[in-house]
C-alpha atoms as a PDB file:
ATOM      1  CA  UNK A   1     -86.095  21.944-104.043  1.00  0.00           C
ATOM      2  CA  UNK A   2     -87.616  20.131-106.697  1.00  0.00           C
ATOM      3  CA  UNK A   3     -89.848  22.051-109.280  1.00  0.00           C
ATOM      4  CA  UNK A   4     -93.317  21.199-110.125  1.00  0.00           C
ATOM      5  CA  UNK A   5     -94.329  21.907-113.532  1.00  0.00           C
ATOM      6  CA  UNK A   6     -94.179  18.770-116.101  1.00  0.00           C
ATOM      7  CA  UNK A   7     -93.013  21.361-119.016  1.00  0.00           C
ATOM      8  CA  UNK A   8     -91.533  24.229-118.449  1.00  0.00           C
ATOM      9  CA  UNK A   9     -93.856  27.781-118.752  1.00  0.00           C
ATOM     10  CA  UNK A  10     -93.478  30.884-120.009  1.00  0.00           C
ATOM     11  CA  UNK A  11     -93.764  33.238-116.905  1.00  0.00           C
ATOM     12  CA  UNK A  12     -96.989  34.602-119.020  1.00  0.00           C
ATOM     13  CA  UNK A  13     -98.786  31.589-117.986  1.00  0.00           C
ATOM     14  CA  UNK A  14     -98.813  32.264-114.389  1.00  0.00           C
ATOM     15  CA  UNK A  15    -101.589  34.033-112.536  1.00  0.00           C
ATOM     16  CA  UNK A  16     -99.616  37.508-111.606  1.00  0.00           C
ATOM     17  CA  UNK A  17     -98.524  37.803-108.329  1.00  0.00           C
ATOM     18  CA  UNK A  18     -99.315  40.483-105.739  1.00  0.00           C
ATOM     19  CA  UNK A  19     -99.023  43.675-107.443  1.00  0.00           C
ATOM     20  CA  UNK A  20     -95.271  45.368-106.875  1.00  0.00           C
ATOM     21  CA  UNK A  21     -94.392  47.812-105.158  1.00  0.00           C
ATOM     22  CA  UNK A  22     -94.123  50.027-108.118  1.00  0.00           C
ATOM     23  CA  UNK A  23     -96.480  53.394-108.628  1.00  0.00           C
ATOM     24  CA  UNK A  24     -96.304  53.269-112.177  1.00  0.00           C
ATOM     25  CA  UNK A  25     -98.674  50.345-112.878  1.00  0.00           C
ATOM     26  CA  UNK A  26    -101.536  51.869-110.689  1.00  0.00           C
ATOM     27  CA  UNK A  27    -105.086  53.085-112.212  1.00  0.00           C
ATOM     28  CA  UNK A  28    -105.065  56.157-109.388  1.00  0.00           C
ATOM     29  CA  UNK A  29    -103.388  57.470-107.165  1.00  0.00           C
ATOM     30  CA  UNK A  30    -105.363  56.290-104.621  1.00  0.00           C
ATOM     31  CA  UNK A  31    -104.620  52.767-105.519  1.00  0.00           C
ATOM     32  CA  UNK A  32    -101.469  53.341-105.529  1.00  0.00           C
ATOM     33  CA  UNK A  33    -101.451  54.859-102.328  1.00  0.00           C
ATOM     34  CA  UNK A  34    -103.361  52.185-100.544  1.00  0.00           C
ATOM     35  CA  UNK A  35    -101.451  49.467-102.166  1.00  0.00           C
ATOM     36  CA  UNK A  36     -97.988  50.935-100.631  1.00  0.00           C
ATOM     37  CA  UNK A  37     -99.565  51.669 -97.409  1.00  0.00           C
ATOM     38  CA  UNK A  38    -100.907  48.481 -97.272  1.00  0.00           C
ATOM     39  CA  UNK A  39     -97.594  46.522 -98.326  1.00  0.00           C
ATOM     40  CA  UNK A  40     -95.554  48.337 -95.479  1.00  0.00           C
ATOM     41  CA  UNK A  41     -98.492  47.324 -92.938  1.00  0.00           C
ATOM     42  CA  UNK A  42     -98.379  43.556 -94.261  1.00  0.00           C
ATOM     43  CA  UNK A  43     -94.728  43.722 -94.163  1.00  0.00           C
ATOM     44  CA  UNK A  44     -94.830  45.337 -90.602  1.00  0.00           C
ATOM     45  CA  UNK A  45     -92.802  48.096 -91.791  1.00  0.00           C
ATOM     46  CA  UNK A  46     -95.985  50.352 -90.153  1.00  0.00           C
ATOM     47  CA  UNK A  47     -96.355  48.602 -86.911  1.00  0.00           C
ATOM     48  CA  UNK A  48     -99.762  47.780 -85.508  1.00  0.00           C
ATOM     49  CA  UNK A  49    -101.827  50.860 -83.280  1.00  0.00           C
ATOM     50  CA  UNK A  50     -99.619  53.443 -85.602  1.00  0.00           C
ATOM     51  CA  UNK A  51    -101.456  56.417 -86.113  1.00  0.00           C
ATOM     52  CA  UNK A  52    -101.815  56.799 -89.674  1.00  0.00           C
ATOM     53  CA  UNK A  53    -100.832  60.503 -90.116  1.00  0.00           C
ATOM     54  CA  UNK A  54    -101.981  61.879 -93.649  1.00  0.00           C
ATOM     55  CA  UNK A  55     -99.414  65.066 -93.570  1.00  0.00           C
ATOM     56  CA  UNK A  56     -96.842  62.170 -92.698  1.00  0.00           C
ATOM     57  CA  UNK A  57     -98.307  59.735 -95.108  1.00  0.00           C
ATOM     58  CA  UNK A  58     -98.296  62.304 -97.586  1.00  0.00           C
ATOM     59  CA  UNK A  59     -94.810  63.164 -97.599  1.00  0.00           C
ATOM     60  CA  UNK A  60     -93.414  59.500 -97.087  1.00  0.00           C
ATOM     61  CA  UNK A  61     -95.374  58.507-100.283  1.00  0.00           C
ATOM     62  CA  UNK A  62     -94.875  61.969-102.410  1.00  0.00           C
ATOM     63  CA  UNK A  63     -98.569  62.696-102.807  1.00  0.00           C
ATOM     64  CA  UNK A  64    -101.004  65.092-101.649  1.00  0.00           C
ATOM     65  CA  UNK A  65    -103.273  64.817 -98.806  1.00  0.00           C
ATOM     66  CA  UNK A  66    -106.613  63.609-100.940  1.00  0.00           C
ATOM     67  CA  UNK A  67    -105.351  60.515-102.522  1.00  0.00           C
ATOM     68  CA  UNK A  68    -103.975  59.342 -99.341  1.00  0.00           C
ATOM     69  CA  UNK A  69    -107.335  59.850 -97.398  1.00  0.00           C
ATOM     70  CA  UNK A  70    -108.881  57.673 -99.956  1.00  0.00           C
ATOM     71  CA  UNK A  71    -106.168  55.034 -99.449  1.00  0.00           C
ATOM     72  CA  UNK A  72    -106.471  54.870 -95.646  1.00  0.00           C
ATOM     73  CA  UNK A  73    -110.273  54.729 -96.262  1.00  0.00           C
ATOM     74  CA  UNK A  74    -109.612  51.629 -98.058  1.00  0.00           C
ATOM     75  CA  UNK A  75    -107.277  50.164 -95.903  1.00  0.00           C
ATOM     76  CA  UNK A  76    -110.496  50.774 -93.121  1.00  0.00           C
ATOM     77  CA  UNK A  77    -112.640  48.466 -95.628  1.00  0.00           C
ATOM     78  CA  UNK A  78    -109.947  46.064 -95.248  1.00  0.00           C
ATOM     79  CA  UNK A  79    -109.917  45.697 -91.539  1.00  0.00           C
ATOM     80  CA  UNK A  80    -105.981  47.220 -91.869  1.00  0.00           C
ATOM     81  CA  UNK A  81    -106.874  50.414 -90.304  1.00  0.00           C
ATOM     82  CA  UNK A  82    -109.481  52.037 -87.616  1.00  0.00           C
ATOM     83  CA  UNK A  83    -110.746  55.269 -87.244  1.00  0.00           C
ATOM     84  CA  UNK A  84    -110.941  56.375 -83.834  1.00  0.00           C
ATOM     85  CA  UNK A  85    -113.259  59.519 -82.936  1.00  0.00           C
ATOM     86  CA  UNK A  86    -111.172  62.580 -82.476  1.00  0.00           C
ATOM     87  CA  UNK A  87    -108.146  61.225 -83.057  1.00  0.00           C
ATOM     88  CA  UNK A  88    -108.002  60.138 -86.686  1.00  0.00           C
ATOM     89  CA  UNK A  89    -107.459  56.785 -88.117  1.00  0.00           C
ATOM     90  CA  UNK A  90    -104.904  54.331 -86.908  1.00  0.00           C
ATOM     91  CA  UNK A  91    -103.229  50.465 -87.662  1.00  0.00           C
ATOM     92  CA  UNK A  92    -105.424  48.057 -86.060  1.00  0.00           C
ATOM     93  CA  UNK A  93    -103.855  45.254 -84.172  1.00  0.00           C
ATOM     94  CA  UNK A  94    -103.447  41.809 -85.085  1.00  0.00           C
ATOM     95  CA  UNK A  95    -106.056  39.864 -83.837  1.00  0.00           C
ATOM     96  CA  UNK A  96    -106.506  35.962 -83.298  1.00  0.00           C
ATOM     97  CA  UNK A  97    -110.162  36.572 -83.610  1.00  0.00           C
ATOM     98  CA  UNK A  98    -110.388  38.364 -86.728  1.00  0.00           C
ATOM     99  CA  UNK A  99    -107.769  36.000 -88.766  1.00  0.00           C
ATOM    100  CA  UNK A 100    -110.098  33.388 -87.428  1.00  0.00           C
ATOM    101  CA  UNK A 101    -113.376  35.081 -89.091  1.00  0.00           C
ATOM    102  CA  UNK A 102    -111.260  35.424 -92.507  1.00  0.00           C
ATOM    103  CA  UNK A 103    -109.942  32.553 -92.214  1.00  0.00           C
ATOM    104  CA  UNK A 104    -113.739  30.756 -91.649  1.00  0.00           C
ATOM    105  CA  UNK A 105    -114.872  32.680 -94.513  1.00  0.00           C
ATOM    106  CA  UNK A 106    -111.940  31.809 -97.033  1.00  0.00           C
ATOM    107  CA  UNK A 107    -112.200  28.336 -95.805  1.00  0.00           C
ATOM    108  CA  UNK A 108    -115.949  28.217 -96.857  1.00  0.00           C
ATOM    109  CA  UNK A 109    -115.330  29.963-100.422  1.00  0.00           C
ATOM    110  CA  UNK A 110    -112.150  27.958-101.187  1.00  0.00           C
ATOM    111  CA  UNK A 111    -113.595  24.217-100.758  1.00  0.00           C
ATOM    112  CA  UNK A 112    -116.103  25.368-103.610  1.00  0.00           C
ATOM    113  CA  UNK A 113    -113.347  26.286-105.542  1.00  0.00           C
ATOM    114  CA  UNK A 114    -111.046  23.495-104.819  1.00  0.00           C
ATOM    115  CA  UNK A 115    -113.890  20.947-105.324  1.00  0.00           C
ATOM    116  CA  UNK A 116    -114.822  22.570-108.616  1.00  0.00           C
ATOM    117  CA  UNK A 117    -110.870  22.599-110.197  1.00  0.00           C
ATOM    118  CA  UNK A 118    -110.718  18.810-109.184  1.00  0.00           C
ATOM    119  CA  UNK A 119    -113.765  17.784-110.957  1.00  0.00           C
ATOM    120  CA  UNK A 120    -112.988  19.971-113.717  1.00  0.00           C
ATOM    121  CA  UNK A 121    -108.902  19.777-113.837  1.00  0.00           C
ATOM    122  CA  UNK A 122    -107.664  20.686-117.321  1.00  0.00           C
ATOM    123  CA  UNK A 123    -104.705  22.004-118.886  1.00  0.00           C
ATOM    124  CA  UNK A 124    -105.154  25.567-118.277  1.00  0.00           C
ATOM    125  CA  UNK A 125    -105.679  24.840-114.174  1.00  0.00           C
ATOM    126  CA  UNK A 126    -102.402  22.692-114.460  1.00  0.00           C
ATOM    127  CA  UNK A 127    -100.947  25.407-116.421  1.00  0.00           C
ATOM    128  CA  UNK A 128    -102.087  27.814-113.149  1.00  0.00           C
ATOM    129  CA  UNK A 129    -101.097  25.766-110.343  1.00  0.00           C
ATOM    130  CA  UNK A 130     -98.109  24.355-111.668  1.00  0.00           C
ATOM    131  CA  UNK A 131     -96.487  27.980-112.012  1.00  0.00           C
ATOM    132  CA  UNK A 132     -97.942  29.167-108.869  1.00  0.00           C
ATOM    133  CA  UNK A 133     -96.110  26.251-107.426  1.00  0.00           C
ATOM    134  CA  UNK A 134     -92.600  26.623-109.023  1.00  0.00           C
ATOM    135  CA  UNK A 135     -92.711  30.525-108.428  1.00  0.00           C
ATOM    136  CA  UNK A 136     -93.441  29.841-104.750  1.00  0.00           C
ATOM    137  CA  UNK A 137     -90.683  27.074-104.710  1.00  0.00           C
ATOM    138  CA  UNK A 138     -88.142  29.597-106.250  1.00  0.00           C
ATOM    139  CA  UNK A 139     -89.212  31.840-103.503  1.00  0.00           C
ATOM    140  CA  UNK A 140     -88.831  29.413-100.766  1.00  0.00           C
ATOM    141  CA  UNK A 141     -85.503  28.543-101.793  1.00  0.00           C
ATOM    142  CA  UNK A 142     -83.931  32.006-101.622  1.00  0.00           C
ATOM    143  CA  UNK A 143     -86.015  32.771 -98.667  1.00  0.00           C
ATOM    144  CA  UNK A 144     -87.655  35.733-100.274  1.00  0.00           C
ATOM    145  CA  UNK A 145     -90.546  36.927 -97.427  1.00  0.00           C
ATOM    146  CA  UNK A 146     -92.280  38.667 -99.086  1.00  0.00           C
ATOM    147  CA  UNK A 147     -92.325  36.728-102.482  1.00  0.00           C
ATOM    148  CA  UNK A 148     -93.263  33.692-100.408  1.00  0.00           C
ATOM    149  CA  UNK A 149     -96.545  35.949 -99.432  1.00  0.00           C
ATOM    150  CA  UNK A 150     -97.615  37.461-102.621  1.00  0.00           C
ATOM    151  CA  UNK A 151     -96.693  33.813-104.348  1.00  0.00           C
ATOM    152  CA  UNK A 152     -99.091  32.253-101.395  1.00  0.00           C
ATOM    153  CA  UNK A 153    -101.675  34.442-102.476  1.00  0.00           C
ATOM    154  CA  UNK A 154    -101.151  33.754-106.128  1.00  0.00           C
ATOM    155  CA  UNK A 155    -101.502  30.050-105.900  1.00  0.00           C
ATOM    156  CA  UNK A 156    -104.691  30.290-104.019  1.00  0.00           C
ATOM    157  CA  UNK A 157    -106.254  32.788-106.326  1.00  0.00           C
ATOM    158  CA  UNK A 158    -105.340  30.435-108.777  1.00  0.00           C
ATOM    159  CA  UNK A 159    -107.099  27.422-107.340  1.00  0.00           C
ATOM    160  CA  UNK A 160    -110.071  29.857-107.602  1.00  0.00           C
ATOM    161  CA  UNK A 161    -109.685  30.696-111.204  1.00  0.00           C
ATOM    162  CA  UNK A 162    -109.164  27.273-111.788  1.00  0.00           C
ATOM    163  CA  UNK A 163    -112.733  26.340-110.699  1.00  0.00           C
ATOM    164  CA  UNK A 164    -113.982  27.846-113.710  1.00  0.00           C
ATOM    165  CA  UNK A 165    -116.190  30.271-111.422  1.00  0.00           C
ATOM    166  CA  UNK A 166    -116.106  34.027-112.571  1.00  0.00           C
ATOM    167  CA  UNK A 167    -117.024  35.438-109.026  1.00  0.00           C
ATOM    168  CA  UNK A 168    -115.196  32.985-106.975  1.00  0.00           C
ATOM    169  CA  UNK A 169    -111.606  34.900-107.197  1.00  0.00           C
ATOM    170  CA  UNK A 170    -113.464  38.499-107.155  1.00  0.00           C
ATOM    171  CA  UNK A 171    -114.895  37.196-103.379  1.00  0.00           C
ATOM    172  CA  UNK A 172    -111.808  35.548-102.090  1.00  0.00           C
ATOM    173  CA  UNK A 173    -109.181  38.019-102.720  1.00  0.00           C
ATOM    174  CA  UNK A 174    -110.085  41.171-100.447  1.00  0.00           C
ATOM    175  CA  UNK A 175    -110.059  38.118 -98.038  1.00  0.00           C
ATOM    176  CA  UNK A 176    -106.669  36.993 -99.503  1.00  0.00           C
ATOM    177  CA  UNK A 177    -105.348  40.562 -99.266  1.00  0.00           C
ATOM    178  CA  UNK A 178    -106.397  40.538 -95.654  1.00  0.00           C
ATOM    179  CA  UNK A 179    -104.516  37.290 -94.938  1.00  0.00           C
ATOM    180  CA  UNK A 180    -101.582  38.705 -96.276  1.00  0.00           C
ATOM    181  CA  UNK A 181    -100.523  40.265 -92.871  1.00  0.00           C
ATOM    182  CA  UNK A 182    -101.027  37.323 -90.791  1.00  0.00           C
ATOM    183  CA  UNK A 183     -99.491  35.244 -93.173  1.00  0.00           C
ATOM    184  CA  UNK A 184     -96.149  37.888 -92.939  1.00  0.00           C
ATOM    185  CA  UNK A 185     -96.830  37.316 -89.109  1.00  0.00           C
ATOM    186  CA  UNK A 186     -96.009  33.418 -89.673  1.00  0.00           C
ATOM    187  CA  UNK A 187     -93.642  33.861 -92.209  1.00  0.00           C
ATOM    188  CA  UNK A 188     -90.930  36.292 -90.430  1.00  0.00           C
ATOM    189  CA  UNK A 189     -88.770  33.707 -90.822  1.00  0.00           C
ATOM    190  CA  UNK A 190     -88.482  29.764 -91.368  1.00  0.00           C
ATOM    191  CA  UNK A 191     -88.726  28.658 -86.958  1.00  0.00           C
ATOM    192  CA  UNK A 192     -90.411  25.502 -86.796  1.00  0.00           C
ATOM    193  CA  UNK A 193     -90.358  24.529 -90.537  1.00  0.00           C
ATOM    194  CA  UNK A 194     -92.908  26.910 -91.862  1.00  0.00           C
ATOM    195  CA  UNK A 195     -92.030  26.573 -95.291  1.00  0.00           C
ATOM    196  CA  UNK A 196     -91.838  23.080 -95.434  1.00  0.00           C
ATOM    197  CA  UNK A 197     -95.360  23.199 -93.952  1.00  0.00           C
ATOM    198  CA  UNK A 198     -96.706  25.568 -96.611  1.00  0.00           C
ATOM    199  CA  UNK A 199     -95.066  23.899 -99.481  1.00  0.00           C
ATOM    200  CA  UNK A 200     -96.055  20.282 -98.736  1.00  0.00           C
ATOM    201  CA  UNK A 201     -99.762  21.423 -98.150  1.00  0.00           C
ATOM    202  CA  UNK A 202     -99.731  23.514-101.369  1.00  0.00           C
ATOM    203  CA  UNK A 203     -98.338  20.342-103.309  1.00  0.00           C
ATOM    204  CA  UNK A 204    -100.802  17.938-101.591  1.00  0.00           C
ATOM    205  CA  UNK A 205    -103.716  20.190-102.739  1.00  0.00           C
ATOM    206  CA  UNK A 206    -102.171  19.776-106.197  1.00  0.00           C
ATOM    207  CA  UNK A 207    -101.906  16.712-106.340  1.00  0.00           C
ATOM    208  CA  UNK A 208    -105.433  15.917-105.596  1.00  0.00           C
ATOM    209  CA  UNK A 209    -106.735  17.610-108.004  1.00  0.00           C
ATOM    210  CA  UNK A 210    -104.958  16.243-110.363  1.00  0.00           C
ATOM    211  CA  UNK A 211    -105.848  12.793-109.362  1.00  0.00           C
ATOM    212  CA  UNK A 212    -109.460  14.408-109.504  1.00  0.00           C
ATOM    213  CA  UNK A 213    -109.984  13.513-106.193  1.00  0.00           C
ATOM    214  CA  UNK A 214    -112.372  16.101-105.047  1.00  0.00           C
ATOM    215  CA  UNK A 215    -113.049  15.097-101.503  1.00  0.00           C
ATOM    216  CA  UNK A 216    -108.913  14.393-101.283  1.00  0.00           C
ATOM    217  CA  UNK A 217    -108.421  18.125-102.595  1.00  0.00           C
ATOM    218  CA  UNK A 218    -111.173  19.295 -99.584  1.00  0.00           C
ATOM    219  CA  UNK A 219    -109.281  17.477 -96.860  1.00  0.00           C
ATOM    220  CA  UNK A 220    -106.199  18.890 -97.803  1.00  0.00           C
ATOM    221  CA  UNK A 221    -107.004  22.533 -98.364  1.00  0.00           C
ATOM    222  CA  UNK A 222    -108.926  22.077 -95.088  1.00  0.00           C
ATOM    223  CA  UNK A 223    -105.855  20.643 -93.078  1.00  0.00           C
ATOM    224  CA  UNK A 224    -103.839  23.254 -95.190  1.00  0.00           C
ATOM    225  CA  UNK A 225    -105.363  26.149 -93.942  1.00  0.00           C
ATOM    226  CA  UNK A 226    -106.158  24.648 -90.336  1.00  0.00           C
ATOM    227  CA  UNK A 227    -102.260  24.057 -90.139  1.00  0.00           C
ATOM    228  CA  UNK A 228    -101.621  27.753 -90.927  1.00  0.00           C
ATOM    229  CA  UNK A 229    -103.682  29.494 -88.586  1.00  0.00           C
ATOM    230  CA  UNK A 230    -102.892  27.017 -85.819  1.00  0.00           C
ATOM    231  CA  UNK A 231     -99.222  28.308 -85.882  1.00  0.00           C
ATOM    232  CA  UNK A 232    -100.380  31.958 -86.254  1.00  0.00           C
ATOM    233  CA  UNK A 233    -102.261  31.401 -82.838  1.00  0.00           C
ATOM    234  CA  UNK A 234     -99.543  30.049 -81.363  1.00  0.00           C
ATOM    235  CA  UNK A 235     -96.836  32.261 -82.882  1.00  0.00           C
ATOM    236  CA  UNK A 236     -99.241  35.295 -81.523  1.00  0.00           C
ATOM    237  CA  UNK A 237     -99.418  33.578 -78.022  1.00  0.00           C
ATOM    238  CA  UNK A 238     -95.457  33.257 -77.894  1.00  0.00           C
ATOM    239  CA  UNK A 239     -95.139  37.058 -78.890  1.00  0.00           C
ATOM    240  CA  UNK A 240     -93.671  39.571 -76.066  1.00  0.00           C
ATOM    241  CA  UNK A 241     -96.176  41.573 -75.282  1.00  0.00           C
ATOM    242  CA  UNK A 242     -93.234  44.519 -74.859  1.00  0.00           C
END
């Protein structure tokens, strides 16, 4: 695959990925918590309607009881988990509905931002989106799931950054976070071309803003992320129910 930056960045000048798996880099231990809870219900690793256990939790993750509370409290605030009365809290399902809600709402914040790094386009947004796009294209080539997802949400928080709007990227990425799982839903594996599909959308976007072509850059991020959540509909559809 062919690599999209026109000189060659440090790895610095990226926006970071997805955090990593990796405890150390946490503020609390809450965060951390949540953060690997919420990576192994992304990655499906805790399946959907799991109850979510805190003695079990606890002891998977090496932590107390307290910090993991916190962390499934969070994972309630982002629609990952449910309490249920009497029973504790639990995985919530994956839902055509709700990825349609946050995918409405990321659609409405992200043509703001898209608009506003095509009219404004500079070096530092090309220095952005040009890593996001040859870290995501490293990751497509070695098929690495769930680099493909953190990379994903790496470029997009980038086209947010890259509208020069402080309060842009803090609104979009809980929503981003969210998207994470039904993106890992799509992207079990490449059936039907589904990296292809991402890639050429993410490069179209690109490209438009670079032309700074502002309505170009809306109709692509529009078709981008219409394209995506049509084939998690239907991918969701096609599932066994068991």
């Amino acid at each position: 695959m062919i690599k999209y930056c026109r000189v060659a960045e440090p790895k610095s000048a990226s926006l970071p990925a997805y955090p990593a798996f990796d405890a150390s880099h946490r503020g609390t231990m809450a965060s951390s918590a949540a953060d690997a809870l919420r990576d192994l219900i992304v990655m499906g690793e805790i399946a959907p309607g799991t109850p979510l256990r805190l003695e079990v939790l606890a002891e998977r993750l090496g932590m107390s009881i307290s910090p993991i509370r916190e962390a499934v409290r969070q994972l309630e605030a982002l629609g990952l988990a449910e309490h249920v009365p009497y029973k504790g809290a639990r995985v919530t399902q994956i839902d055509p509905g709700e990825m349609r809600d946050v995918y409405e709402a990321r659609l409405a914040l992200e043509l703001i931002a898209v608009r506003r790094a095509a009219i404004g386009w500079n070096e530092d947004a090309e220095t952005l989106l040009c890593a996001a796009l040859d870290d995501l294209s490293s990751a497509y080539q070695l098929g690495e799931r769930v680099e493909i997802i953190r990379g994903n949400t790496a470029f997009h928080l980038a086209i947010a950054q890259a509208s020069g709007s402080r309060w842009i990227p803090r609104l979009l990425r809980p929503m981003l976070e969210t998207s994470e799982r039904f993106s890992a839903f799509v992207i079990a594996d490449d059936q039907a071309g589904v990296y292809d599909i991402e890639e050429q959308g993410h490069t179209a976007i690109v490209s438009a803003c670079r032309a700074g072509d502002a309505e170009m850059a809306e109709r692509m991020l529009r078709e981008h992320i219409d394209a995506f959540a049509d084939i998690f509909v239907r991918d969701l559809v096609a599932e066994p129910t068991g």
